[in-house]
N, C-alpha and C. Protein backbone atom coordinates (compact mmCIF):
# COMPACT_ATOMS: atom_id res chain seq x y z
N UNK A 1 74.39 -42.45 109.12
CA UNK A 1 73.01 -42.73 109.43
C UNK A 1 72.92 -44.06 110.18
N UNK A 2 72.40 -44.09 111.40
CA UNK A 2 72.40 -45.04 112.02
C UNK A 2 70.85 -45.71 112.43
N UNK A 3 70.10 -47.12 111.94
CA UNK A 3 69.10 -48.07 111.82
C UNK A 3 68.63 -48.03 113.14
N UNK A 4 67.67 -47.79 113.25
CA UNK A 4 66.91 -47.68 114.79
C UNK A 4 66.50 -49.41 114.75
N UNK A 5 66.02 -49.85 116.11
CA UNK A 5 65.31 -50.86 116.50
C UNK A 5 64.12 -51.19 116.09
N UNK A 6 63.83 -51.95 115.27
CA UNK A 6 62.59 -52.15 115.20
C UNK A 6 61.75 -52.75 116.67
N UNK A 7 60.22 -51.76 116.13
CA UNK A 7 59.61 -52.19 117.24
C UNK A 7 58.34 -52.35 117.40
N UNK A 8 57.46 -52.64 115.79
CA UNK A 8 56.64 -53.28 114.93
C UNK A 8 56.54 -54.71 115.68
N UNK A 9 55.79 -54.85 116.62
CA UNK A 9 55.54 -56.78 116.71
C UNK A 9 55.61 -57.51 115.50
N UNK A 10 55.11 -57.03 114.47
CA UNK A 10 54.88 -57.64 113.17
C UNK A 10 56.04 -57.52 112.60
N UNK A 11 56.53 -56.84 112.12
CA UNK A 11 58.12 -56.73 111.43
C UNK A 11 58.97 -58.08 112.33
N UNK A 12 58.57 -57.42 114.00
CA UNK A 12 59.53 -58.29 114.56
C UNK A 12 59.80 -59.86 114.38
N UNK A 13 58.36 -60.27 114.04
CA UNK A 13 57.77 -61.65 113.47
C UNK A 13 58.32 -61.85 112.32
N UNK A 14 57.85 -61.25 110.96
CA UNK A 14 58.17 -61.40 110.24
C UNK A 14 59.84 -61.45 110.06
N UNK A 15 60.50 -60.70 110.52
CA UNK A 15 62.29 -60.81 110.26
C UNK A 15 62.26 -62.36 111.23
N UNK A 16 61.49 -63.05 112.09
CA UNK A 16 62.07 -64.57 112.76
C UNK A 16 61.71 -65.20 111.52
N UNK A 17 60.32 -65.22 111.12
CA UNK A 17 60.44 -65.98 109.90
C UNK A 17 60.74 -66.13 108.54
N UNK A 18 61.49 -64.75 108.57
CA UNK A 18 62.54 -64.50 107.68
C UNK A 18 63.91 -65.66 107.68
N UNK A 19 63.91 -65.87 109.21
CA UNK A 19 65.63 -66.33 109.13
C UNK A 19 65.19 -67.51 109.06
N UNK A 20 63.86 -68.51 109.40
CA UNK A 20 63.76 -69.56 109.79
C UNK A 20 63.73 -69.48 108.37
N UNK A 21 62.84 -69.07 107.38
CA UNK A 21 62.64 -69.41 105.71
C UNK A 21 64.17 -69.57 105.30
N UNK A 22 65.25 -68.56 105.60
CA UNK A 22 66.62 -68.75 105.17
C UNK A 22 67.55 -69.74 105.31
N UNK A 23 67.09 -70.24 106.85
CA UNK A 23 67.83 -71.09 107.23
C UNK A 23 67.26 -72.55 106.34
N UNK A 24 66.04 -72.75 106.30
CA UNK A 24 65.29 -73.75 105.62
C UNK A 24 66.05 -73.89 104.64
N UNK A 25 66.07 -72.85 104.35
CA UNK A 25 66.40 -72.65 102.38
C UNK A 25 68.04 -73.05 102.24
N UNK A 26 69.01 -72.88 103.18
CA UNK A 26 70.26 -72.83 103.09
C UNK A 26 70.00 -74.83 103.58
N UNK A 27 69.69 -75.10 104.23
CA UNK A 27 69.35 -76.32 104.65
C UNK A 27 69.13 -77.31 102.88
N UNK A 28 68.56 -76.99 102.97
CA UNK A 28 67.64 -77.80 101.90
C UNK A 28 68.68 -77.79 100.77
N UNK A 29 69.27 -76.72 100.39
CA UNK A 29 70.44 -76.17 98.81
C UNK A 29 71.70 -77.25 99.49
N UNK A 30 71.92 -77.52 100.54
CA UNK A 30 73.37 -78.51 101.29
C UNK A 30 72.60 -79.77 101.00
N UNK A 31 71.05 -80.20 101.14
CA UNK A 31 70.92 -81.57 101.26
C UNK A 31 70.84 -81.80 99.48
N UNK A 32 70.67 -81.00 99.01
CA UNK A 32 70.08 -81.21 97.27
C UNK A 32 71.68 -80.93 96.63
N UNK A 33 72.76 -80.77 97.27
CA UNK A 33 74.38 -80.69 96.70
C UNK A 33 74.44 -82.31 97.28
N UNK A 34 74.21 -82.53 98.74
CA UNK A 34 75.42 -83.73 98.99
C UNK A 34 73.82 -84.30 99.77
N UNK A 35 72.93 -84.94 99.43
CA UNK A 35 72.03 -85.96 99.57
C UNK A 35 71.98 -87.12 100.28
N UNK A 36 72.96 -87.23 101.27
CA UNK A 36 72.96 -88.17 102.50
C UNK A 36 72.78 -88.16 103.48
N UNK A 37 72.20 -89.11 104.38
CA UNK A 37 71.72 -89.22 105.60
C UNK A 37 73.35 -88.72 107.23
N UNK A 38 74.22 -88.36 106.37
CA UNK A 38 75.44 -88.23 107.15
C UNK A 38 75.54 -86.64 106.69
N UNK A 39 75.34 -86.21 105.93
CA UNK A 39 75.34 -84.62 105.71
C UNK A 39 74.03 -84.54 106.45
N UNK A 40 72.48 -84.78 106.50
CA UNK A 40 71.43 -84.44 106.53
C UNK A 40 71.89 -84.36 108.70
N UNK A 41 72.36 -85.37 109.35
CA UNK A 41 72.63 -85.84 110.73
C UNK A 41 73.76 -84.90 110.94
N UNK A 42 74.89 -84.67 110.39
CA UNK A 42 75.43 -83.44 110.74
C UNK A 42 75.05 -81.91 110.96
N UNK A 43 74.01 -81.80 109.89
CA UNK A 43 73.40 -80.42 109.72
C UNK A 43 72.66 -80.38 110.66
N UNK A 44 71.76 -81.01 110.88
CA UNK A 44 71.10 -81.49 112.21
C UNK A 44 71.42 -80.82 113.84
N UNK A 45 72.75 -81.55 113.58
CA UNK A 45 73.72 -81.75 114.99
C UNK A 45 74.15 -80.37 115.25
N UNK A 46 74.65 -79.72 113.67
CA UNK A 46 75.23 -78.31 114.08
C UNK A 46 74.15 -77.38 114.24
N UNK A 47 73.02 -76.97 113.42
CA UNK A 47 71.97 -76.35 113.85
C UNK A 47 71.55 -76.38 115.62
N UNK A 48 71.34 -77.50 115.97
CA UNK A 48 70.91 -77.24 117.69
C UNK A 48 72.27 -77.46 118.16
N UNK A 49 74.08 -77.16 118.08
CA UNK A 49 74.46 -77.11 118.53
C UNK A 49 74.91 -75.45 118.91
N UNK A 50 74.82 -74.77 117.39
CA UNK A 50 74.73 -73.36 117.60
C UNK A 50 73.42 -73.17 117.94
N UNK A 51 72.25 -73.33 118.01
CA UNK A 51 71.00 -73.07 119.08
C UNK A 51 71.12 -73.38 120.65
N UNK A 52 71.65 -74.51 120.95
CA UNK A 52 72.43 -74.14 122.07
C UNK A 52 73.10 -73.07 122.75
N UNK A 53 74.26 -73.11 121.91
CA UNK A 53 75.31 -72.04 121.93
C UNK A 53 74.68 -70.54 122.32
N UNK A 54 74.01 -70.79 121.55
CA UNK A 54 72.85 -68.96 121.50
C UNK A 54 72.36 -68.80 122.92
N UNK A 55 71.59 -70.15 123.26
CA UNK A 55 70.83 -70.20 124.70
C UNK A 55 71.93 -69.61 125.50
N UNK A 56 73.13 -70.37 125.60
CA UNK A 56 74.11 -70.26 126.66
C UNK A 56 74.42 -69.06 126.55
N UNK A 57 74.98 -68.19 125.56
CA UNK A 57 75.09 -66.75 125.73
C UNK A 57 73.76 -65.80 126.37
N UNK A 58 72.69 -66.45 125.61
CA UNK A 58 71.64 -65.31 125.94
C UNK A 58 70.96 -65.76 127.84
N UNK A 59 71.12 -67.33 127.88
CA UNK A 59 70.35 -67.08 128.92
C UNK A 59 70.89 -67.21 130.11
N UNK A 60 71.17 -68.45 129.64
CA UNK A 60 72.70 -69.18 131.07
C UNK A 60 73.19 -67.89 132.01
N UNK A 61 74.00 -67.28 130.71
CA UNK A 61 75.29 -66.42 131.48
C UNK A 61 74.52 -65.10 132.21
N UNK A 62 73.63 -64.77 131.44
CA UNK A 62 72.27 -63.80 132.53
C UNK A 62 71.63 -64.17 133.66
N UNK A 63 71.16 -65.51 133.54
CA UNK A 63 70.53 -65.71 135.26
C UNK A 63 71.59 -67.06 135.66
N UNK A 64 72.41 -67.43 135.15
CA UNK A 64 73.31 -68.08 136.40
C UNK A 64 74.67 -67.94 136.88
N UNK A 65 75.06 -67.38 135.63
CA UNK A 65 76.51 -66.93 136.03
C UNK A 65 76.97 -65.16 136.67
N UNK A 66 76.40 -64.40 135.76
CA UNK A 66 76.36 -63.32 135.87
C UNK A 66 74.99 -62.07 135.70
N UNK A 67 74.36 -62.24 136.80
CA UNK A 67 73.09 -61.40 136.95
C UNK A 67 72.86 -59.85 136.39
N UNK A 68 74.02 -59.33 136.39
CA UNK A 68 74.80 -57.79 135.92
C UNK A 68 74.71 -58.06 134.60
N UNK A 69 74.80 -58.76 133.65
CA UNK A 69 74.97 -59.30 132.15
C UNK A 69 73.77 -58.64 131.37
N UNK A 70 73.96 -57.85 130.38
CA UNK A 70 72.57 -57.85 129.78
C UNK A 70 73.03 -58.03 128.45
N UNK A 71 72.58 -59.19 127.71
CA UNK A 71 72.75 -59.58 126.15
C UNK A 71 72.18 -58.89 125.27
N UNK A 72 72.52 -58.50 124.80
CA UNK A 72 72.68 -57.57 123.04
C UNK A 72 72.91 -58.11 121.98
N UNK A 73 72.89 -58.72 121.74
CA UNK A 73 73.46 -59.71 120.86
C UNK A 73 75.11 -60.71 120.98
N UNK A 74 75.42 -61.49 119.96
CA UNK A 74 76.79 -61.87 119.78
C UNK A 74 77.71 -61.36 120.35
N UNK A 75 77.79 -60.06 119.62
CA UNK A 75 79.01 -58.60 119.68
C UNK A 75 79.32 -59.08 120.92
N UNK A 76 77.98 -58.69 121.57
CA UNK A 76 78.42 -57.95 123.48
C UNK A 76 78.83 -59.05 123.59
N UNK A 77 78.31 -60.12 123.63
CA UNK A 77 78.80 -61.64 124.55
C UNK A 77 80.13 -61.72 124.24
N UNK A 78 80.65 -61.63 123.21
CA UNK A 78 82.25 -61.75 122.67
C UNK A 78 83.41 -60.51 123.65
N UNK A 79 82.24 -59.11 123.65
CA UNK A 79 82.87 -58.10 124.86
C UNK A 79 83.30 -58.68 126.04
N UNK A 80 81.63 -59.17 126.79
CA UNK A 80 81.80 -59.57 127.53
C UNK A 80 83.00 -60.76 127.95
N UNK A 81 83.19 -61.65 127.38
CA UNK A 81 83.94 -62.27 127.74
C UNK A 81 85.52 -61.80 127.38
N UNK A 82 85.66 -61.12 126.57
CA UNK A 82 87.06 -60.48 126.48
C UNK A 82 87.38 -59.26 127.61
N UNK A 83 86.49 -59.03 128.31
CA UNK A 83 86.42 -58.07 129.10
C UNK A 83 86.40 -58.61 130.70
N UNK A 84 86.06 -59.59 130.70
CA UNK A 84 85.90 -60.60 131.55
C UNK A 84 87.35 -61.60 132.17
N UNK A 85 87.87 -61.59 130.86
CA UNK A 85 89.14 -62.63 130.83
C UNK A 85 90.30 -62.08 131.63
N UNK A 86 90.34 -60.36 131.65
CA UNK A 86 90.86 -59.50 132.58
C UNK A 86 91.53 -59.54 133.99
């Protein structure tokens, strides 16, 4: 059995602020273990460094590198570039 796409605007909303509540929540359980301003500045750093990261797969490599590209998620980008390396 294979999960169709959701395509509910509302669901679609609700699952972003699903991950943002998760991510909060995973955030917050690391600062309430190790409570310093050097854990709190790392977490920081890595959050918009994989938000970055995301941009560059999803947008970068679609309108500047490769126009043919259409992102699907992770998966494909990982295809893509193993497919690419060729």
């Amino acid at each position: 059995m294979r999960m169709g796409d959701i395509n509910d605007p509302k669901l679609i909303i609700a699952k972003g602020f699903l991950f943002l509540l998760a991510g909060l929540l995973a955030s917050l359980a690391l600062l309430l273990e190790h409570p310093t301003l050097k854990v709190a500045l790392l977490l920081a750093l890595a959050v918009w460094c994989f938000a970055r990261f995301y941009y560059f797969a999803f947008y970068v490599i679609e309108h500047y590198v490769d126009p043919g590209y259409r992102f699907a998620g992770l998966g494909s980008f990982v295809l893509y570039l193993l497919r690419r390396g060729r």
